[in-house]
PDB file of N, CA and C in Angstrom:
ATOM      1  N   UNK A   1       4.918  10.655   4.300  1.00  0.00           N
ATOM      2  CA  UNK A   1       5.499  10.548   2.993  1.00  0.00           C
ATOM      3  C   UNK A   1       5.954   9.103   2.800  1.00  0.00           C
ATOM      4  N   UNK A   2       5.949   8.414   1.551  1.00  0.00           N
ATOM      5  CA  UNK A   2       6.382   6.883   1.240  1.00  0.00           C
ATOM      6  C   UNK A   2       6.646   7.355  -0.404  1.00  0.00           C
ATOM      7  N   UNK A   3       7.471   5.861  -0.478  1.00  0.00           N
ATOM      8  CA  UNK A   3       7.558   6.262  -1.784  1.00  0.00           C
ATOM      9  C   UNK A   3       6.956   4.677  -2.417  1.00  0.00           C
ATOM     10  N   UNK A   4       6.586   5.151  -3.525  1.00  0.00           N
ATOM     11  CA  UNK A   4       5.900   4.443  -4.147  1.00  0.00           C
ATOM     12  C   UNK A   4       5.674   3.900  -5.721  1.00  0.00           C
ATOM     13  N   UNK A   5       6.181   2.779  -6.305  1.00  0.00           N
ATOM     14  CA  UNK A   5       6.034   3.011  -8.101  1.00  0.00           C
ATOM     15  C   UNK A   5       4.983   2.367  -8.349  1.00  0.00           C
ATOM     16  N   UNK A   6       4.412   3.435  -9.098  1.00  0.00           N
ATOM     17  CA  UNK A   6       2.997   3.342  -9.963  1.00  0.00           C
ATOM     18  C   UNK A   6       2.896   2.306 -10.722  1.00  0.00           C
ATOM     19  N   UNK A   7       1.801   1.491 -10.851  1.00  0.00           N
ATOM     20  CA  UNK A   7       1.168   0.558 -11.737  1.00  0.00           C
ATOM     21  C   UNK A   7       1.138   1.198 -13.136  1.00  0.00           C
ATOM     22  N   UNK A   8       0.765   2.362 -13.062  1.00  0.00           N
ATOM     23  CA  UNK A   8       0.047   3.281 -14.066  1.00  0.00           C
ATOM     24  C   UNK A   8       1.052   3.436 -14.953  1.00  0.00           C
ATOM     25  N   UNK A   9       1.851   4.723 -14.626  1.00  0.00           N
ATOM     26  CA  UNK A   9       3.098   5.173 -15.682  1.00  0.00           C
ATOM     27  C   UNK A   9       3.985   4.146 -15.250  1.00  0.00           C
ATOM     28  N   UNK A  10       4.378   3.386 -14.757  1.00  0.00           N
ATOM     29  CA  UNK A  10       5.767   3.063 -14.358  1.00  0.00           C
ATOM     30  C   UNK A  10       6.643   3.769 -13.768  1.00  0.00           C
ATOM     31  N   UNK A  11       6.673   4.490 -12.934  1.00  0.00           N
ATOM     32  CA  UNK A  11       7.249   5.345 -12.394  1.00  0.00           C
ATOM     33  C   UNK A  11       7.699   5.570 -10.474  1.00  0.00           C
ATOM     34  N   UNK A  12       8.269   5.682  -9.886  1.00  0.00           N
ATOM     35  CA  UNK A  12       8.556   5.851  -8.540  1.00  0.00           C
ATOM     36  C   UNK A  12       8.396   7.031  -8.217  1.00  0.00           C
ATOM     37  N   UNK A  13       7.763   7.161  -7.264  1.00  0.00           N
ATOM     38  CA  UNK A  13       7.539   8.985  -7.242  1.00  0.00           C
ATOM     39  C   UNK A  13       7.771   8.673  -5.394  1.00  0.00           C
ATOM     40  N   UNK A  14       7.650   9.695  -4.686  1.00  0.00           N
ATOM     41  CA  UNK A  14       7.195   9.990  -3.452  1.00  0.00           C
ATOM     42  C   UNK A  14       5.803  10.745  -3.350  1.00  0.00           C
ATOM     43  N   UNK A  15       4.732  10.021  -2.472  1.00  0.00           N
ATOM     44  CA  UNK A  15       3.503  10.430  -1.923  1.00  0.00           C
ATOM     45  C   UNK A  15       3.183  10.952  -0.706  1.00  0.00           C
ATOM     46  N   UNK A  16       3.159  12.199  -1.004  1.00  0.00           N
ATOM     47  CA  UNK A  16       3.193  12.994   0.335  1.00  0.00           C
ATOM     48  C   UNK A  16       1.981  12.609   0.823  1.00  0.00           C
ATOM     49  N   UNK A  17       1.592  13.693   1.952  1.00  0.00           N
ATOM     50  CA  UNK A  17       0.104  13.166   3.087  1.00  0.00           C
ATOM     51  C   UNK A  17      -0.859  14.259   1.790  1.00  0.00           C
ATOM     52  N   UNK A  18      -0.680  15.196   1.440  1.00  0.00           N
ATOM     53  CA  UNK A  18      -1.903  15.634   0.345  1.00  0.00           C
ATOM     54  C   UNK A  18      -2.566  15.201  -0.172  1.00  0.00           C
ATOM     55  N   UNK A  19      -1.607  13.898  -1.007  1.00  0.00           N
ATOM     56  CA  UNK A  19      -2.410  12.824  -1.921  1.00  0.00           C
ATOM     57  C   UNK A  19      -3.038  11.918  -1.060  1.00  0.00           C
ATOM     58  N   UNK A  20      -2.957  11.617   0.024  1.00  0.00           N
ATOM     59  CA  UNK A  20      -3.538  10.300   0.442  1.00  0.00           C
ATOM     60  C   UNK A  20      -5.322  10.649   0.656  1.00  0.00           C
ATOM     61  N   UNK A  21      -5.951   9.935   0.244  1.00  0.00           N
ATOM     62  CA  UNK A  21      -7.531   9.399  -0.046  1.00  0.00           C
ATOM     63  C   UNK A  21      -7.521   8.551   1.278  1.00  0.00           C
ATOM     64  N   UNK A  22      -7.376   7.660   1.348  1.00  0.00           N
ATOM     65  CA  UNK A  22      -8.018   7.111   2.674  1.00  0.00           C
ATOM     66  C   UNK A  22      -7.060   6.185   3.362  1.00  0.00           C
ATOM     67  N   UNK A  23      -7.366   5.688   4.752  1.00  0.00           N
ATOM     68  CA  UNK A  23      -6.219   4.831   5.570  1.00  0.00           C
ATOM     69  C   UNK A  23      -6.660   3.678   6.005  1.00  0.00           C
ATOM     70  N   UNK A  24      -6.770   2.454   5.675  1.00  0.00           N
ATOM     71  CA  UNK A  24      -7.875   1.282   6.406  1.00  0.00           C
ATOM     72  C   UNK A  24      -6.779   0.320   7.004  1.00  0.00           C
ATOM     73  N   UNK A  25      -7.233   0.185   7.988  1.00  0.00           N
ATOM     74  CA  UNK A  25      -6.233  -1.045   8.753  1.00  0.00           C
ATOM     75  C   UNK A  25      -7.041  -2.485   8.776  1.00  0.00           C
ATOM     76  N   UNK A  26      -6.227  -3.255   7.974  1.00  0.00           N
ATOM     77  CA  UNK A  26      -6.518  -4.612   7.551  1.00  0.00           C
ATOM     78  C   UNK A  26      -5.626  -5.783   8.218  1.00  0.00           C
ATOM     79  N   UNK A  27      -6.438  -6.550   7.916  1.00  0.00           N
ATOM     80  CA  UNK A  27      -5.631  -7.939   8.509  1.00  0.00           C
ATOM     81  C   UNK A  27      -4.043  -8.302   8.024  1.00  0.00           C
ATOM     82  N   UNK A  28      -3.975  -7.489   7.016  1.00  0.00           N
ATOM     83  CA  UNK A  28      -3.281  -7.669   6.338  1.00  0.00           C
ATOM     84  C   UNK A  28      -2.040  -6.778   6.004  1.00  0.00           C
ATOM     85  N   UNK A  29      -2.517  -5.837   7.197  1.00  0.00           N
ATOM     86  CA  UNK A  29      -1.556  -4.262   7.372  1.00  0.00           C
ATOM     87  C   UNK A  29      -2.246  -3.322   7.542  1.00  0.00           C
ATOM     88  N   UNK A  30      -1.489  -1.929   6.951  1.00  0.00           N
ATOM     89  CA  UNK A  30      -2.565  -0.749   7.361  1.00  0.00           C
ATOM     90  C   UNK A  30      -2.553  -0.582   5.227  1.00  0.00           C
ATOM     91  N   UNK A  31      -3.451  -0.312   4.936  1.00  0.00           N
ATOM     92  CA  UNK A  31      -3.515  -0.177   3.508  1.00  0.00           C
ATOM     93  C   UNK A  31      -3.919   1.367   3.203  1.00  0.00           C
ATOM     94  N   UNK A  32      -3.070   2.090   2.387  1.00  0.00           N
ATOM     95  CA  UNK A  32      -3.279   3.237   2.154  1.00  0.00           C
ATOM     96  C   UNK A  32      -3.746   4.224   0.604  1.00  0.00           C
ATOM     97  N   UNK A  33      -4.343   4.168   0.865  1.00  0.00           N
ATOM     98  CA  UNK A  33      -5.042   4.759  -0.614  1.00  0.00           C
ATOM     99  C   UNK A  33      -4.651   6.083  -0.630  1.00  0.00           C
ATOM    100  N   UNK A  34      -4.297   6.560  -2.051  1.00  0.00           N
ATOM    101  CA  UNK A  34      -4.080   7.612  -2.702  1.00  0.00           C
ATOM    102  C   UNK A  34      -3.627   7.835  -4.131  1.00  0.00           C
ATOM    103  N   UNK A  35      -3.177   9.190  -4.881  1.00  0.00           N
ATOM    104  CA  UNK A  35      -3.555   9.605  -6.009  1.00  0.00           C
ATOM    105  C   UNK A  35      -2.412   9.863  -6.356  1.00  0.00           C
ATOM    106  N   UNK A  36      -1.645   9.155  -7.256  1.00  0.00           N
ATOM    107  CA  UNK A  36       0.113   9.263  -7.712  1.00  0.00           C
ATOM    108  C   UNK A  36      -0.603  10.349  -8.740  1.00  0.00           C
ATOM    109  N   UNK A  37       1.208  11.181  -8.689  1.00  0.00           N
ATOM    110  CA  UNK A  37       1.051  12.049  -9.199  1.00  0.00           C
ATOM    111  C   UNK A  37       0.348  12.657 -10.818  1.00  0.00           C
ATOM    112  N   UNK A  38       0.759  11.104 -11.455  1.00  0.00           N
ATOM    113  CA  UNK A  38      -0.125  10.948 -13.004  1.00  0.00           C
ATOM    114  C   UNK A  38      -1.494  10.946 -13.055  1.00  0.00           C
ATOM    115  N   UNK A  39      -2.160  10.656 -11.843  1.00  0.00           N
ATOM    116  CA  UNK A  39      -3.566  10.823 -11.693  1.00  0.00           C
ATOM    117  C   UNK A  39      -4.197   9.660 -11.073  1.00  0.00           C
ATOM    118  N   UNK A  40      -3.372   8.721 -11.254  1.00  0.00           N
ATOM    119  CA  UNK A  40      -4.029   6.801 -11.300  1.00  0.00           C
ATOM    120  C   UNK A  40      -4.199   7.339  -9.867  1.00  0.00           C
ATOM    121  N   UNK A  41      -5.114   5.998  -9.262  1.00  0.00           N
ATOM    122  CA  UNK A  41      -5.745   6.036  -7.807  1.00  0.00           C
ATOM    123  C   UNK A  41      -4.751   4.643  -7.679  1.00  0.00           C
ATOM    124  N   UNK A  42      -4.240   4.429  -6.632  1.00  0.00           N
ATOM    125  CA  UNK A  42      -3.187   3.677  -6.040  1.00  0.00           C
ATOM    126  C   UNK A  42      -3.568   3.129  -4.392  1.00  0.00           C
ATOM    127  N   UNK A  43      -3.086   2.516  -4.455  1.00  0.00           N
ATOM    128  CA  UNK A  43      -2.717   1.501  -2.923  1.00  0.00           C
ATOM    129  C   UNK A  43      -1.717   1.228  -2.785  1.00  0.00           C
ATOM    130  N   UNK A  44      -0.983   0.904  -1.208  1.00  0.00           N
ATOM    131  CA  UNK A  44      -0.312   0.562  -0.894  1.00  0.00           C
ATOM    132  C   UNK A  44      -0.379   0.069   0.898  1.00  0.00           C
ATOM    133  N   UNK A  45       0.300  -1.268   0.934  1.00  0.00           N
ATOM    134  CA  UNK A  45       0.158  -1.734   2.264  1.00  0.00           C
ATOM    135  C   UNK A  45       1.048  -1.812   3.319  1.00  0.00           C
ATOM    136  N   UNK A  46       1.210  -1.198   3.818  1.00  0.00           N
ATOM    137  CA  UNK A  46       2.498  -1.568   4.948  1.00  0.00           C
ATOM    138  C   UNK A  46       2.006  -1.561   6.283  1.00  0.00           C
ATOM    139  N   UNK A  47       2.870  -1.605   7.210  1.00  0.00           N
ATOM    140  CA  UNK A  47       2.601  -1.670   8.486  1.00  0.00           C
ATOM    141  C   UNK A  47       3.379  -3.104   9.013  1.00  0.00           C
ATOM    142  N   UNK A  48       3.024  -3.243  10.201  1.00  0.00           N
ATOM    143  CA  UNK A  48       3.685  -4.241  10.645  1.00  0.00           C
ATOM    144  C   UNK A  48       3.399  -5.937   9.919  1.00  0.00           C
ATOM    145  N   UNK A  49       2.530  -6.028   9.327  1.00  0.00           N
ATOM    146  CA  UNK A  49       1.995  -7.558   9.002  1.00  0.00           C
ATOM    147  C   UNK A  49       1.884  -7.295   7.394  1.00  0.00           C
ATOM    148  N   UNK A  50       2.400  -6.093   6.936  1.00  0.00           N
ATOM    149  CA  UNK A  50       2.606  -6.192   5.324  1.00  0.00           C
ATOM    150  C   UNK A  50       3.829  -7.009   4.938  1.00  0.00           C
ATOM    151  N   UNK A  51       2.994  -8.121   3.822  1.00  0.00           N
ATOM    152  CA  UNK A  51       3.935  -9.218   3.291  1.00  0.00           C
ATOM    153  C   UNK A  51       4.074 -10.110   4.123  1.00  0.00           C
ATOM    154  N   UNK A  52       3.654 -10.411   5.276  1.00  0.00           N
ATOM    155  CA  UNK A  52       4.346 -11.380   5.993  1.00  0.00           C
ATOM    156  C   UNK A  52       2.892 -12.494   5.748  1.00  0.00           C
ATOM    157  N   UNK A  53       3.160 -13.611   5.337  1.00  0.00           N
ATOM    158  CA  UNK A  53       2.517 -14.740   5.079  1.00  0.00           C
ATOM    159  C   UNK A  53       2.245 -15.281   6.265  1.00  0.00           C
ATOM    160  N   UNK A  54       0.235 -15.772   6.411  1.00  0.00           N
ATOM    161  CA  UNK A  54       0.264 -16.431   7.340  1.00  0.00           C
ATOM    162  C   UNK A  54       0.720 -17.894   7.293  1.00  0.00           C
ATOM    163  N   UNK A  55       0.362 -18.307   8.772  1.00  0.00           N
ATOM    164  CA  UNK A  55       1.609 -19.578   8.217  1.00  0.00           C
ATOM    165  C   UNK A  55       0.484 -20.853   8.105  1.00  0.00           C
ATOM    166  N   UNK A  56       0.883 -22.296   7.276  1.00  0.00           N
ATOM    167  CA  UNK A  56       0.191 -22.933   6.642  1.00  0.00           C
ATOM    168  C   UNK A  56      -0.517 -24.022   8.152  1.00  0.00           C
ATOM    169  N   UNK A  57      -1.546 -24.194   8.126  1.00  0.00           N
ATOM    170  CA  UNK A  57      -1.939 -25.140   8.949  1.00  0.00           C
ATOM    171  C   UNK A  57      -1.349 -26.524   8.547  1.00  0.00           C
ATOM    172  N   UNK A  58      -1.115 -27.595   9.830  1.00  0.00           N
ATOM    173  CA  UNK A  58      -0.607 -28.295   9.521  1.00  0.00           C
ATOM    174  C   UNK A  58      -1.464 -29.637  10.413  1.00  0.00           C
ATOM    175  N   UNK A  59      -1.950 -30.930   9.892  1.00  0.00           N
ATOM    176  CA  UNK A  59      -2.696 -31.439  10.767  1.00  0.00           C
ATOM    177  C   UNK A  59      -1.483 -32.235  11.472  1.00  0.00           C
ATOM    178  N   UNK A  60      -2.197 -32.095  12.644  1.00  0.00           N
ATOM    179  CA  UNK A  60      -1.685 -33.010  14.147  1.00  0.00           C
ATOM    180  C   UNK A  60      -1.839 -34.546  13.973  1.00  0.00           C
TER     181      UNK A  60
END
């Protein structure tokens, strides 16, 4: 379960495991697809490396 506000309605709902469509683990976190309750198809990323910026190269 997560909770989550929709792009769609504007709204915060909680997304149980029913709704979830699919689970992909990215460079970028684990990204989770599923179906808020208004119908819209949604994402969301968390996991350990969600949001965290890689960091800028810097020359030597």
């Amino acid at each position: 379960m997560l909770a989550h506000h929709c792009a769609a309605c504007d709204e915060t709902y909680l997304i149980f495991d029913s709704q979830i469509t699919g689970v992909m683990n990215t460079g970028h976190g684990i990204e989770i697809s599923f179906t808020c309750w208004c119908g819209a198809e949604q994402t969301q990323v968390t996991g350990r490396y969600a949001g965290r910026r890689t960091p800028d190269v810097v020359a030597a």
